[in-house]
PDB file of N, CA and C in Angstrom:
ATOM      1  N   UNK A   1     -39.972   5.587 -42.429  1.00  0.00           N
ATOM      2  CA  UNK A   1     -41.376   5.701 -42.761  1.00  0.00           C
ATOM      3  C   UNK A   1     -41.781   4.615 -43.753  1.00  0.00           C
ATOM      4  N   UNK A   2     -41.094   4.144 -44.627  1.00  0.00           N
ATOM      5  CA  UNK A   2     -41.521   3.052 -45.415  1.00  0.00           C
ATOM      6  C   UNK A   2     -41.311   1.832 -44.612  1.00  0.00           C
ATOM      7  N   UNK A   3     -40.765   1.465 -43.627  1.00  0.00           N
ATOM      8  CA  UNK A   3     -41.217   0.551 -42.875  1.00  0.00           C
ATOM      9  C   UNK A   3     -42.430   0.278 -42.326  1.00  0.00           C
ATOM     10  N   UNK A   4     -42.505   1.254 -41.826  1.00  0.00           N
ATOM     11  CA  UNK A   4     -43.698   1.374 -41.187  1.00  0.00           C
ATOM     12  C   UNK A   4     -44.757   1.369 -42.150  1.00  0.00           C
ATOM     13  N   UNK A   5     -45.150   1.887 -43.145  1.00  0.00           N
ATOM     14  CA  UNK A   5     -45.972   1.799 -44.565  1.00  0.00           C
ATOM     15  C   UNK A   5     -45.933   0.465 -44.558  1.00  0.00           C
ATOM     16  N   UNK A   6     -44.749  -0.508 -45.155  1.00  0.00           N
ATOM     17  CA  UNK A   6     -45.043  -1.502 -45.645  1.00  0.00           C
ATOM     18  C   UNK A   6     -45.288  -2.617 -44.240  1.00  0.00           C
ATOM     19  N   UNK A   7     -45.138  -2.138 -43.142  1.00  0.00           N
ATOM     20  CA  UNK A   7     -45.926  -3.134 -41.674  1.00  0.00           C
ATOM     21  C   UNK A   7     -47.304  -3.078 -41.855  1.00  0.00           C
ATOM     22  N   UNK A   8     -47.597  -1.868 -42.116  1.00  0.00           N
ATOM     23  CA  UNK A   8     -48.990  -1.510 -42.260  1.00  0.00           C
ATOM     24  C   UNK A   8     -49.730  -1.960 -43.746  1.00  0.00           C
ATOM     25  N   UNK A   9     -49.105  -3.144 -44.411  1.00  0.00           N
ATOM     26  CA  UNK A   9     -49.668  -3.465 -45.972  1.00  0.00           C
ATOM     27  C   UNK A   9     -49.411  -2.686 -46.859  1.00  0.00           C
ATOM     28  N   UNK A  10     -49.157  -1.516 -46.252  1.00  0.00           N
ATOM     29  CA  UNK A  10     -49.068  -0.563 -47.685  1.00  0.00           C
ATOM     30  C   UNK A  10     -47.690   0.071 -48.493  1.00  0.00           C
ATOM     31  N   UNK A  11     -47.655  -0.605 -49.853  1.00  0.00           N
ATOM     32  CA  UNK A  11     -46.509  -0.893 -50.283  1.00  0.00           C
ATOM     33  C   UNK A  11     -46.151   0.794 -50.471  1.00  0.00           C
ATOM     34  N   UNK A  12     -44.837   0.393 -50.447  1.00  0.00           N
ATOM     35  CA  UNK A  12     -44.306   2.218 -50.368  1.00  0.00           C
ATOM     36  C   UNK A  12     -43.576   2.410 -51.887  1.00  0.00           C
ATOM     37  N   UNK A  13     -43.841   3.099 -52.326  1.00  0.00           N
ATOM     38  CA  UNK A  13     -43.375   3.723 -54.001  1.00  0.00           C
ATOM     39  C   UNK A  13     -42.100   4.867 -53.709  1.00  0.00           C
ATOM     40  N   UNK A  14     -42.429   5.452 -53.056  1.00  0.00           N
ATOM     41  CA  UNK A  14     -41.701   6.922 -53.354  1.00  0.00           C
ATOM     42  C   UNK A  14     -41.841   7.586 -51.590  1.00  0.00           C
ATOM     43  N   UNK A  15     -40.962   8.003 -50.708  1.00  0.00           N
ATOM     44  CA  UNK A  15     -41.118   9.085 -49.806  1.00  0.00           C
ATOM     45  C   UNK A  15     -40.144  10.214 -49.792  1.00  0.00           C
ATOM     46  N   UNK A  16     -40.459  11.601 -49.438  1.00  0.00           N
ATOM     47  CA  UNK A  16     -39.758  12.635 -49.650  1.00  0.00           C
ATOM     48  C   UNK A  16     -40.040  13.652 -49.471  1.00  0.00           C
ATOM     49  N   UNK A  17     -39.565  14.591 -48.677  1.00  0.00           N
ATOM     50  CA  UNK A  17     -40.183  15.720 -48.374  1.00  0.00           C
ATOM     51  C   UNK A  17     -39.240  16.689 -48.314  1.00  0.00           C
ATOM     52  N   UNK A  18     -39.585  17.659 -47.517  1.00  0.00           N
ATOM     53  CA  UNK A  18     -38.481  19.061 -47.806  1.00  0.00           C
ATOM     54  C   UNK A  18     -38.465  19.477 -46.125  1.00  0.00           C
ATOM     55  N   UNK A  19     -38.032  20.553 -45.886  1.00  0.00           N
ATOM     56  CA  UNK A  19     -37.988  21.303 -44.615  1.00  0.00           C
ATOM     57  C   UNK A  19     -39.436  21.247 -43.458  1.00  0.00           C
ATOM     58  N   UNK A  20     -40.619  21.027 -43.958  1.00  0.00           N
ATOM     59  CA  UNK A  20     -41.761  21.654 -43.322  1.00  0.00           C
ATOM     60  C   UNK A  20     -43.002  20.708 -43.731  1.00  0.00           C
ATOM     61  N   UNK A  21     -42.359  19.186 -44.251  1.00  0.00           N
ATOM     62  CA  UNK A  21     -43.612  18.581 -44.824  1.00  0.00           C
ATOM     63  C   UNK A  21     -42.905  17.166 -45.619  1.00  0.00           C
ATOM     64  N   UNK A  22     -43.378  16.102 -45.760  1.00  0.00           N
ATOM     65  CA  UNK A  22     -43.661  15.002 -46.555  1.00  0.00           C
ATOM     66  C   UNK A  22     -44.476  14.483 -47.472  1.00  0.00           C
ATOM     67  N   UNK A  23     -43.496  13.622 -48.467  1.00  0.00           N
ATOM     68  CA  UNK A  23     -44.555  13.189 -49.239  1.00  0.00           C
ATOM     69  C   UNK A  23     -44.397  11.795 -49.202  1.00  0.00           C
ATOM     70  N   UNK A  24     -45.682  10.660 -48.964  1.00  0.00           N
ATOM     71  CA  UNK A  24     -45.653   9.900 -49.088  1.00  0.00           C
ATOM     72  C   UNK A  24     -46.357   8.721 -49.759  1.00  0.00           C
ATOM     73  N   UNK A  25     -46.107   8.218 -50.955  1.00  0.00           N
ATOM     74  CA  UNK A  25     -46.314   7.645 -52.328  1.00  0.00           C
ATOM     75  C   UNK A  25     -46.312   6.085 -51.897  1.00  0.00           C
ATOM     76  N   UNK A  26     -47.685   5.526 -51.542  1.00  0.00           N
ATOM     77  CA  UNK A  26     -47.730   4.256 -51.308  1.00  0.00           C
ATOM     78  C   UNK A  26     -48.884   3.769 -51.655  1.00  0.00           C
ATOM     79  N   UNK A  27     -49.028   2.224 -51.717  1.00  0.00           N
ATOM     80  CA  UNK A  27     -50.488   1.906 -52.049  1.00  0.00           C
ATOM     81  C   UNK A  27     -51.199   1.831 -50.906  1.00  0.00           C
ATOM     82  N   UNK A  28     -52.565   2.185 -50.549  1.00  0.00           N
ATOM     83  CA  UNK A  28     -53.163   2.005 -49.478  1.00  0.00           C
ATOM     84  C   UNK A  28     -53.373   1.016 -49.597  1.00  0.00           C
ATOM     85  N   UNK A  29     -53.399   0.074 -48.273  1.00  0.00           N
ATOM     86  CA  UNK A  29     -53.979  -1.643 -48.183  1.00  0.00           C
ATOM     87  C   UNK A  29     -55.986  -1.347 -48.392  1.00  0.00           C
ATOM     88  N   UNK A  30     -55.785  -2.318 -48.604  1.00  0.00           N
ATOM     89  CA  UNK A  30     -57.839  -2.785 -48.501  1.00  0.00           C
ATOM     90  C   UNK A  30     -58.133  -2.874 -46.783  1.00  0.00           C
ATOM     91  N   UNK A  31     -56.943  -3.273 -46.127  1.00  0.00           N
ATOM     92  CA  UNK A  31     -57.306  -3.396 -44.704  1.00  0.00           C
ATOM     93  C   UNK A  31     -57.382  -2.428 -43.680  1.00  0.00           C
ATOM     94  N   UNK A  32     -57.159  -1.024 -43.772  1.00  0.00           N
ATOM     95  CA  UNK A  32     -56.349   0.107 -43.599  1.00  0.00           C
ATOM     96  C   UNK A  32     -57.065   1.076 -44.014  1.00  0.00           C
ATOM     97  N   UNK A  33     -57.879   1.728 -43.077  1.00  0.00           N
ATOM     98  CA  UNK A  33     -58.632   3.422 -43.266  1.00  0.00           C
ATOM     99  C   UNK A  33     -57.427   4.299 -43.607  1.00  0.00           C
ATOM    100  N   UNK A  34     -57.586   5.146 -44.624  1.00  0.00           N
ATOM    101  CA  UNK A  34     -56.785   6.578 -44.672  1.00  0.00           C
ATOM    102  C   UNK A  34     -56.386   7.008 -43.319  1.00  0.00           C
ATOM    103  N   UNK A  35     -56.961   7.495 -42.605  1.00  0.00           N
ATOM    104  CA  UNK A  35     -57.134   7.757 -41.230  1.00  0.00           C
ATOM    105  C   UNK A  35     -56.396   7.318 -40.339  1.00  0.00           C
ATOM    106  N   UNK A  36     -56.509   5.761 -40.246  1.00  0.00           N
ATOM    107  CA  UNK A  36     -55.986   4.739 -39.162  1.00  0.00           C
ATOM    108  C   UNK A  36     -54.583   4.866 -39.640  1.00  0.00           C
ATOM    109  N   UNK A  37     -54.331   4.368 -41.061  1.00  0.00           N
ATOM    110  CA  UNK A  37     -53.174   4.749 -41.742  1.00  0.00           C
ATOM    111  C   UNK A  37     -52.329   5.697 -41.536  1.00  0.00           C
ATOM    112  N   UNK A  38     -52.650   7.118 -41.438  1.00  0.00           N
ATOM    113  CA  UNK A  38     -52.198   7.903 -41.188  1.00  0.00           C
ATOM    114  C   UNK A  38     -51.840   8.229 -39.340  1.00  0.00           C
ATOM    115  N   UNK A  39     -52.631   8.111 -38.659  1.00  0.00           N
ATOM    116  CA  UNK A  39     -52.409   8.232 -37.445  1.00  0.00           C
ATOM    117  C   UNK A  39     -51.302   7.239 -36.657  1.00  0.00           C
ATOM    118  N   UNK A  40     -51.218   6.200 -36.997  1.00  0.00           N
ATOM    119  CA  UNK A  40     -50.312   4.961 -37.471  1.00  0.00           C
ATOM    120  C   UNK A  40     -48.451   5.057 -37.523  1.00  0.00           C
ATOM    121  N   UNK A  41     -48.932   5.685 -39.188  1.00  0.00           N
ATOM    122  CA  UNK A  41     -47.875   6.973 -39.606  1.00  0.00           C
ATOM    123  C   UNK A  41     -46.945   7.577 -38.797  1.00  0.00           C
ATOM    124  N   UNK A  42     -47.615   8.496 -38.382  1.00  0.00           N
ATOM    125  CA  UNK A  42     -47.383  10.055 -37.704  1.00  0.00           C
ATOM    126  C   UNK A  42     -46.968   9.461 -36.610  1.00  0.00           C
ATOM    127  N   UNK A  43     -47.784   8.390 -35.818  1.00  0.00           N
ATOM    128  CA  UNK A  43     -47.090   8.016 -34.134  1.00  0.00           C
ATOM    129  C   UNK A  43     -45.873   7.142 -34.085  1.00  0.00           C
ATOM    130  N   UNK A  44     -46.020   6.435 -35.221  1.00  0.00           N
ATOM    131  CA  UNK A  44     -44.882   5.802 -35.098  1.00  0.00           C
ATOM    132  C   UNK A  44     -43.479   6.307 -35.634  1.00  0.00           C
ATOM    133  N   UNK A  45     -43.390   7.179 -36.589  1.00  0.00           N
ATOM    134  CA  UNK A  45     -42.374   7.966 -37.331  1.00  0.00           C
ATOM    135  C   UNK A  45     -42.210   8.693 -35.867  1.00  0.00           C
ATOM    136  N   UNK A  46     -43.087   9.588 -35.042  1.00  0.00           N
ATOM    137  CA  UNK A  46     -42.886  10.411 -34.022  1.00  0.00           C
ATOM    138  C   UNK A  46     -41.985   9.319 -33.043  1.00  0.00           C
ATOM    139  N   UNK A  47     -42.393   9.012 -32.685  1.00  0.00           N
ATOM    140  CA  UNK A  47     -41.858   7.608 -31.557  1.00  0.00           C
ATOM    141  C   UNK A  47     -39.939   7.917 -32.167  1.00  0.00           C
ATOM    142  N   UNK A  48     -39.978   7.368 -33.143  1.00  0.00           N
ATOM    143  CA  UNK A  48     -39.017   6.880 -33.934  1.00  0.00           C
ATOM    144  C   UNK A  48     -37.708   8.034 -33.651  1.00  0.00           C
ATOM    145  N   UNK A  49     -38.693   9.482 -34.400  1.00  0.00           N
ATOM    146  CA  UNK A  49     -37.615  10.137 -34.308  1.00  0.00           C
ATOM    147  C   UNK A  49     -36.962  10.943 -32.650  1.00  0.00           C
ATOM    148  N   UNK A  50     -38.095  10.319 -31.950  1.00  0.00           N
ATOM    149  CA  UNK A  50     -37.439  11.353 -30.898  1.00  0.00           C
ATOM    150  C   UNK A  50     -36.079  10.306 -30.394  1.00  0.00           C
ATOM    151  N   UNK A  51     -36.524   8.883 -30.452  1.00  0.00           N
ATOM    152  CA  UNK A  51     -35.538   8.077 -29.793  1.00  0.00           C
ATOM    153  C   UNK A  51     -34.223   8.765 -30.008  1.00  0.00           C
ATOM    154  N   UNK A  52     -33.722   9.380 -31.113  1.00  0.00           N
ATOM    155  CA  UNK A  52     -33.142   9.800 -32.313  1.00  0.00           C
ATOM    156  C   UNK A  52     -31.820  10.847 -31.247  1.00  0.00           C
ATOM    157  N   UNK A  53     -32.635  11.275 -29.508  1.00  0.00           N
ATOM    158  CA  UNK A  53     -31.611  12.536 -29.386  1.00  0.00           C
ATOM    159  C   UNK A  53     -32.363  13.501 -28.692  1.00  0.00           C
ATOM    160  N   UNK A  54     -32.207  14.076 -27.638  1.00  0.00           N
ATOM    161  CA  UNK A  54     -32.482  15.490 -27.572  1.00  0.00           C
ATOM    162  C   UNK A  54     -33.019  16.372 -28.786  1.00  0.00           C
ATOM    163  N   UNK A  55     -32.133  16.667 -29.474  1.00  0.00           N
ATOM    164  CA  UNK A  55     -32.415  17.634 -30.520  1.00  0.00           C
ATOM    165  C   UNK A  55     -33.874  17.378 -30.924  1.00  0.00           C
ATOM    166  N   UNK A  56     -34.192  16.359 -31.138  1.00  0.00           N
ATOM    167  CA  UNK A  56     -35.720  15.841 -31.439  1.00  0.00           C
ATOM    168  C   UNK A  56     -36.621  15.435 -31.037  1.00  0.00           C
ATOM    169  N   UNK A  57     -36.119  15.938 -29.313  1.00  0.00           N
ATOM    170  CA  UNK A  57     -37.309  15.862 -28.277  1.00  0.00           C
ATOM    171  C   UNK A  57     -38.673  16.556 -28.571  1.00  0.00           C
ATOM    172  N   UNK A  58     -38.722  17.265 -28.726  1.00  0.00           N
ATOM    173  CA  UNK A  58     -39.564  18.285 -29.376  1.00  0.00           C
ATOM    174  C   UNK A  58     -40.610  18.241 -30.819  1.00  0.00           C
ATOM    175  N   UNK A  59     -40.498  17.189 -31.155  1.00  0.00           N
ATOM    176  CA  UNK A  59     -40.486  16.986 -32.363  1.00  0.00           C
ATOM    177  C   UNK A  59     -42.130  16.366 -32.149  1.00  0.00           C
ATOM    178  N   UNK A  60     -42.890  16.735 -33.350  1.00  0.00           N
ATOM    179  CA  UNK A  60     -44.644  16.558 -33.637  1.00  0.00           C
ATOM    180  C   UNK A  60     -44.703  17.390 -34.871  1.00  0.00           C
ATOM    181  N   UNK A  61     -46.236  16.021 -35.179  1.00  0.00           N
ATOM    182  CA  UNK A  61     -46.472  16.068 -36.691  1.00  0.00           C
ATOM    183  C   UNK A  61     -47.791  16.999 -36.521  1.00  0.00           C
ATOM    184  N   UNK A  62     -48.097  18.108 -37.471  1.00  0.00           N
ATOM    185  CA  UNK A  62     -49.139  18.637 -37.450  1.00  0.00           C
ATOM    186  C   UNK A  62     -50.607  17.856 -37.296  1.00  0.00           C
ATOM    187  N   UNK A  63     -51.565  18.075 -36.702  1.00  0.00           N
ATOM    188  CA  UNK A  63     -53.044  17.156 -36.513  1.00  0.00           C
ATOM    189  C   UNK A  63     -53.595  16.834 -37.868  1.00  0.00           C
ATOM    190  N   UNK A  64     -53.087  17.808 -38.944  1.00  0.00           N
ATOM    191  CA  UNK A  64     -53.949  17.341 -40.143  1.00  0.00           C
ATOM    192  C   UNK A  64     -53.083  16.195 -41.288  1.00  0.00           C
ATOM    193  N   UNK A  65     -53.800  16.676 -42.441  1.00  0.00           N
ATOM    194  CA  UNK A  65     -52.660  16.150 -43.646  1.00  0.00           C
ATOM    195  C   UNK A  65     -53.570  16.447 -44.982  1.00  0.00           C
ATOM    196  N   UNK A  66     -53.273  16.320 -45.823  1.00  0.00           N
ATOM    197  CA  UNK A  66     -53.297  16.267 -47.125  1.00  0.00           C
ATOM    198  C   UNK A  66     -53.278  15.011 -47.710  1.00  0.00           C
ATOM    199  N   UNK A  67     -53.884  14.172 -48.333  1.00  0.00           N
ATOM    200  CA  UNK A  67     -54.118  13.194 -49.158  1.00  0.00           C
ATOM    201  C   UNK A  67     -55.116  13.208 -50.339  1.00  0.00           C
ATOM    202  N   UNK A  68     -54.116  12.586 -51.526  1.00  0.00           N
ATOM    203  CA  UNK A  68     -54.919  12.494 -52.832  1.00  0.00           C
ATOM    204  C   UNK A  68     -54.637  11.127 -53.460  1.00  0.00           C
ATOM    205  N   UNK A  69     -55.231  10.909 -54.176  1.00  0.00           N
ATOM    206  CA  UNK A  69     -55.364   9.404 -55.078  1.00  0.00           C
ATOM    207  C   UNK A  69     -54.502   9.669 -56.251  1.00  0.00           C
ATOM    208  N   UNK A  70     -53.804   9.243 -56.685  1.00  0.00           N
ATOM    209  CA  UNK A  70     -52.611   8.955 -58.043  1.00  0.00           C
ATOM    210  C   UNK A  70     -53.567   7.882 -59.535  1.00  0.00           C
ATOM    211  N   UNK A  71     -53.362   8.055 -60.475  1.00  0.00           N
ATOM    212  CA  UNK A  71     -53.700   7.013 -60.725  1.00  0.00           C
ATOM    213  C   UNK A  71     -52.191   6.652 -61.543  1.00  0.00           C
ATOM    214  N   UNK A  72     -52.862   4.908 -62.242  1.00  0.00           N
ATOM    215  CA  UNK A  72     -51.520   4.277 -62.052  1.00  0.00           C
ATOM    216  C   UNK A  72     -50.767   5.114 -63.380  1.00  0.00           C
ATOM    217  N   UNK A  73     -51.112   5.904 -64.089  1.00  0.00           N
ATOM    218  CA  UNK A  73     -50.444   6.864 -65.017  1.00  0.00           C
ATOM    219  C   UNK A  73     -49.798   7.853 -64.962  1.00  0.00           C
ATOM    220  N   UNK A  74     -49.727   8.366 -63.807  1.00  0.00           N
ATOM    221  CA  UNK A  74     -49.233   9.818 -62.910  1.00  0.00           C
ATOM    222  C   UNK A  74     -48.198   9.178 -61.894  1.00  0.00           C
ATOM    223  N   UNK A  75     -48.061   8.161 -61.798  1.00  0.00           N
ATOM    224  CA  UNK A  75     -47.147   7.191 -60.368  1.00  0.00           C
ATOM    225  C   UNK A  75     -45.952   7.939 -61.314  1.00  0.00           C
ATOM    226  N   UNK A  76     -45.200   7.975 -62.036  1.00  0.00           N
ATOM    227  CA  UNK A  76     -44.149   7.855 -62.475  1.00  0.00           C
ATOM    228  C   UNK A  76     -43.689   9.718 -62.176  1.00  0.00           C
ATOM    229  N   UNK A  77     -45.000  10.906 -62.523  1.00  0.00           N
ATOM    230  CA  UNK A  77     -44.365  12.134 -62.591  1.00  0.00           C
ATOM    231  C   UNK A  77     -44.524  12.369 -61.046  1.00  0.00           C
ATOM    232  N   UNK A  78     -44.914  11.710 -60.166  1.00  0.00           N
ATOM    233  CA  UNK A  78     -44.822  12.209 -58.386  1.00  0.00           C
ATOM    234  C   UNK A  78     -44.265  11.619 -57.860  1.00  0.00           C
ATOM    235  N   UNK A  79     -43.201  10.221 -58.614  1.00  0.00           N
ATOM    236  CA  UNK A  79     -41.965   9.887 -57.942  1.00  0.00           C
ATOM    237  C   UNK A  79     -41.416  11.110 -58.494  1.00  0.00           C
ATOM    238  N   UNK A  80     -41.370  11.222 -59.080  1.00  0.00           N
ATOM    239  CA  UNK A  80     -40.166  12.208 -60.114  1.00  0.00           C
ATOM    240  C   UNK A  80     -40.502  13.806 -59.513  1.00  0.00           C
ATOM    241  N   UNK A  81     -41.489  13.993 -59.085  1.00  0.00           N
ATOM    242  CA  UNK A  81     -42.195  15.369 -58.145  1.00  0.00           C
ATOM    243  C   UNK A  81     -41.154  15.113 -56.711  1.00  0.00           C
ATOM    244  N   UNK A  82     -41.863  13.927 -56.454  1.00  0.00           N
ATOM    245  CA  UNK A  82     -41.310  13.775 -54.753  1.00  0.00           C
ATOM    246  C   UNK A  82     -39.569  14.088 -54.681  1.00  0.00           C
ATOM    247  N   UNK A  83     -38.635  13.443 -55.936  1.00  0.00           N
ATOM    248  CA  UNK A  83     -37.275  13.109 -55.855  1.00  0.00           C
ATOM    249  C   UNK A  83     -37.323  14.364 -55.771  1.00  0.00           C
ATOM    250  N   UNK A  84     -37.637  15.511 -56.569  1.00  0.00           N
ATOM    251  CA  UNK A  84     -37.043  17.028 -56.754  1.00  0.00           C
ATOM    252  C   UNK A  84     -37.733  17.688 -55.787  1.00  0.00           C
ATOM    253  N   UNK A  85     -38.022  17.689 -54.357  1.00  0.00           N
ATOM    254  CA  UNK A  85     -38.744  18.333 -53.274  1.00  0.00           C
ATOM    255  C   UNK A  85     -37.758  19.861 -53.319  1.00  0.00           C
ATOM    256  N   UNK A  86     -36.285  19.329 -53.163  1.00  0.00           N
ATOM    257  CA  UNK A  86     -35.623  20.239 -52.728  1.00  0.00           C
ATOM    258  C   UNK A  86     -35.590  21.707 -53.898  1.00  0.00           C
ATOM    259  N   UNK A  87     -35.444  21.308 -54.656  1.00  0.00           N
ATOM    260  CA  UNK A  87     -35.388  22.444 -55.839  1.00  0.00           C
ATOM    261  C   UNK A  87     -36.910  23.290 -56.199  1.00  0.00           C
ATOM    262  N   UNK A  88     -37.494  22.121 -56.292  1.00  0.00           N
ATOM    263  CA  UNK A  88     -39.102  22.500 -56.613  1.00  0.00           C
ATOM    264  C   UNK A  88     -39.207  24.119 -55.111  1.00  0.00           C
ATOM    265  N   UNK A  89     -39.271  23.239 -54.136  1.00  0.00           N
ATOM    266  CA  UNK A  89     -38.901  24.597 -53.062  1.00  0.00           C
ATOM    267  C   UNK A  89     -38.211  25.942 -52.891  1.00  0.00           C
ATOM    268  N   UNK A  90     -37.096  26.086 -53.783  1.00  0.00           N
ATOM    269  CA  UNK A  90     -36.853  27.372 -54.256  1.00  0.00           C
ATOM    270  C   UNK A  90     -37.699  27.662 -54.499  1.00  0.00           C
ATOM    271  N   UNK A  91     -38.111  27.717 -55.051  1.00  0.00           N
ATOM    272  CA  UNK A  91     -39.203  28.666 -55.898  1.00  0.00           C
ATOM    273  C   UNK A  91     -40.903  28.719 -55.713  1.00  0.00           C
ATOM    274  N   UNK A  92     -41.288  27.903 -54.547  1.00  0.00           N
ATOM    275  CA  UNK A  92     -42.720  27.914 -54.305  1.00  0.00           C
ATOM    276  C   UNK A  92     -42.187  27.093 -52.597  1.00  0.00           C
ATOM    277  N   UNK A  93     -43.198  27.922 -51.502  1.00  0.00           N
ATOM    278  CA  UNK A  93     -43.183  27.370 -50.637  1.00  0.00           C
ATOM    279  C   UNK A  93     -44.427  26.330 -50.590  1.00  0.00           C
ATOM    280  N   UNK A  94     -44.076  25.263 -49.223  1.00  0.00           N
ATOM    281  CA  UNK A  94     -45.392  24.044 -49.057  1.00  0.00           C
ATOM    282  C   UNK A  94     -46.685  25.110 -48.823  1.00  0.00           C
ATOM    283  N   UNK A  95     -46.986  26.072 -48.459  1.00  0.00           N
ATOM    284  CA  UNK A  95     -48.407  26.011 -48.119  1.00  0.00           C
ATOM    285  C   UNK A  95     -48.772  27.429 -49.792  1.00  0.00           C
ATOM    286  N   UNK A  96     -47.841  27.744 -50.316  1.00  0.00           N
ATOM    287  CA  UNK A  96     -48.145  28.121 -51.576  1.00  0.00           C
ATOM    288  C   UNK A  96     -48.917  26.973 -52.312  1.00  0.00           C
ATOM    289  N   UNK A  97     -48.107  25.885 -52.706  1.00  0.00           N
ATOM    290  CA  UNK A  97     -48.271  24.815 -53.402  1.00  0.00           C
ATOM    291  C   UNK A  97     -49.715  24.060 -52.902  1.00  0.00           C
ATOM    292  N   UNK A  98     -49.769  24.078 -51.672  1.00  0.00           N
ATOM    293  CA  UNK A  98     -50.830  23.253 -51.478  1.00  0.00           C
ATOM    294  C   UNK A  98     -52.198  23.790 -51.741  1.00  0.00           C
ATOM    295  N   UNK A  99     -52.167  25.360 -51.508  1.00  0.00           N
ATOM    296  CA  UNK A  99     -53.137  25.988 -51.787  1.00  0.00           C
ATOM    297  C   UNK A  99     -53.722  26.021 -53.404  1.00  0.00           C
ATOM    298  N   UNK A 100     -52.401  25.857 -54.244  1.00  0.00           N
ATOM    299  CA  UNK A 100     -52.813  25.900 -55.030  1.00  0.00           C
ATOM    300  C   UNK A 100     -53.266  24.905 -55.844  1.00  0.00           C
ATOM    301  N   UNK A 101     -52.839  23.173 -55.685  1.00  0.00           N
ATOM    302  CA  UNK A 101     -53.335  22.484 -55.392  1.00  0.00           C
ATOM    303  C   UNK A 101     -54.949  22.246 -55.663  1.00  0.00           C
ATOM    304  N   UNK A 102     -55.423  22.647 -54.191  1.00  0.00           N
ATOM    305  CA  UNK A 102     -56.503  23.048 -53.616  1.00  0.00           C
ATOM    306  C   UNK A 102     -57.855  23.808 -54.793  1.00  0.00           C
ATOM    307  N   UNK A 103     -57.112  24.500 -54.733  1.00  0.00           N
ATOM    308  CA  UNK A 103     -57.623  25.880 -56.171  1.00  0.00           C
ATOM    309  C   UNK A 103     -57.836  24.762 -57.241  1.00  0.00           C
ATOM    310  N   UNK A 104     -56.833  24.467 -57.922  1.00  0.00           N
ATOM    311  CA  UNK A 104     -56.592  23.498 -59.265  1.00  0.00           C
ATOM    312  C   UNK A 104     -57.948  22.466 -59.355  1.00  0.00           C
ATOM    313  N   UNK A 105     -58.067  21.997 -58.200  1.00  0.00           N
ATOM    314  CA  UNK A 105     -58.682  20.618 -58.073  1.00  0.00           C
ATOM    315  C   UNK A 105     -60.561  20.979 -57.912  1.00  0.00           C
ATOM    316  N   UNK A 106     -60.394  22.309 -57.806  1.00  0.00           N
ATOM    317  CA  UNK A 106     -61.733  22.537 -56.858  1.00  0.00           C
ATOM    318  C   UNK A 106     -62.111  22.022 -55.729  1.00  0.00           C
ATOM    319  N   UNK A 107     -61.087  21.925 -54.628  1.00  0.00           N
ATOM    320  CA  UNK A 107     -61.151  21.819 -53.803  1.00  0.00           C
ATOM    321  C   UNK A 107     -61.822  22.795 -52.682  1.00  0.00           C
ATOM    322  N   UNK A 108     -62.621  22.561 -51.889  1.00  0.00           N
ATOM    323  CA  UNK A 108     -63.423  23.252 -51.102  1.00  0.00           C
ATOM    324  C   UNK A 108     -62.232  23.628 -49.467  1.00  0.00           C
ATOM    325  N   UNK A 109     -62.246  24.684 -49.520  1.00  0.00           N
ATOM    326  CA  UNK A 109     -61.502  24.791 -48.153  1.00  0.00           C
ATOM    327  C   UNK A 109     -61.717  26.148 -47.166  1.00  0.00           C
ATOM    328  N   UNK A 110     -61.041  26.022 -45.724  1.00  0.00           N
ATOM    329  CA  UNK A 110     -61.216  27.085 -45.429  1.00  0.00           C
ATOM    330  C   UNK A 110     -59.957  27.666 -44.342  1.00  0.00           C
ATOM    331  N   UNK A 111     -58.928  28.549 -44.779  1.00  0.00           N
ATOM    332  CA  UNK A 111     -57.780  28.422 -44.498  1.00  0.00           C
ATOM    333  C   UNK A 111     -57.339  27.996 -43.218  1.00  0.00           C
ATOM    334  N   UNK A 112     -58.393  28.852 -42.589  1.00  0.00           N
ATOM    335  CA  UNK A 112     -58.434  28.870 -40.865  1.00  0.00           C
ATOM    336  C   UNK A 112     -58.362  27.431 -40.361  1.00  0.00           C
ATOM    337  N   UNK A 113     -58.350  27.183 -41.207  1.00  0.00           N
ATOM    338  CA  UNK A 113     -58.548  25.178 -40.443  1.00  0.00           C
ATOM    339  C   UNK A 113     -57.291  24.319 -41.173  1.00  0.00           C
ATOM    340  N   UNK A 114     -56.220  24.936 -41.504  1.00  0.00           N
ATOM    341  CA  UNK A 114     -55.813  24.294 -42.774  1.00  0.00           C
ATOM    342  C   UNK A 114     -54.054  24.317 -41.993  1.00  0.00           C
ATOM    343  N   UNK A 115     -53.589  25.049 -41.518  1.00  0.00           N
ATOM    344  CA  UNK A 115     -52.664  25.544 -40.851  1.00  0.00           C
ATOM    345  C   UNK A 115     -52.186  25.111 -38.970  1.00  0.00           C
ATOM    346  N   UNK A 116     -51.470  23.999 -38.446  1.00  0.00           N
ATOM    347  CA  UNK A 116     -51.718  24.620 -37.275  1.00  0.00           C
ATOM    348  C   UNK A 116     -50.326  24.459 -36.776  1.00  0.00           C
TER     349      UNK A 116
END
C-alpha cells in the first residue's frame, strides 16, 4: 500500500491496521482528490492481494472509508496510534472507536450508512 501511495504522489508516513480495517498516514498530493485517491487505493491493494492465492480470492474493501486531516503536531502520536493497532484492539473494537471518534469530533452521522 505505500507503493501505491507514493505512485500516486502521496508520501506515505505510517500504514497499519488490525483484523477488520487500516490505517493509512500519508500526505495527500495537490494533484489527487481524496476520492480518486482512495478508489486508486482500494483497487489496486485489491488487485494486489488477490494475485496473492486462492485464500484471497474473495477478498474486497468496504465502499466507504473514514478520513481525517492530522496536523503536522499530532503526525508523531498516530504513527505511534497506528504502530499499537494490535493492542489498542484488545480493548476497543474498530467500529467502537470510530463511533466514537465520530461523537468526539461532532461529527454528523447516520449509522445505517456507516457499516456495509
Amino acid at each position: 500500500m505505500g507503493g501505491i501511495c507514493n505512485n500516486l504522489g502521496c508520501t506515505t508516513i505510517k500504514i497499519g491496521g488490525h483484523l477488520d480495517h487500516v490505517h493509512v498516514l500519508c500526505m495527500l498530493s495537490k494533484k489527487i482528490t481524496l476520492e480518486k485517491f482512495l478508489q486508486e487505493l482500494k483497487s489496486h491493494s485489491s488487485k494486489w492481494i488477490k494475485e496473492k492465492g486462492d485464500p484471497f480470492y474473495n477478498f474486497f474493501w468496504q465502499d466507504g472509508y473514514g478520513a481525517f486531516s492530522v496536523s503536522p503536531s499530532h503526525v508523531a502520536g498516530v504513527v505511534e496510534y497506528i504502530s499499537n493497532q494490535h493492542e489498542h484492539h484488545l480493548n476497543v473494537t474498530f467500529k467502537e472507536e470510530f463511533l466514537r471518534i465520530l461523537e468526539r469530533d461532532n461529527v454528523e452521522y447516520d449509522e445505517r450508512y456507516l457499516w456495509d
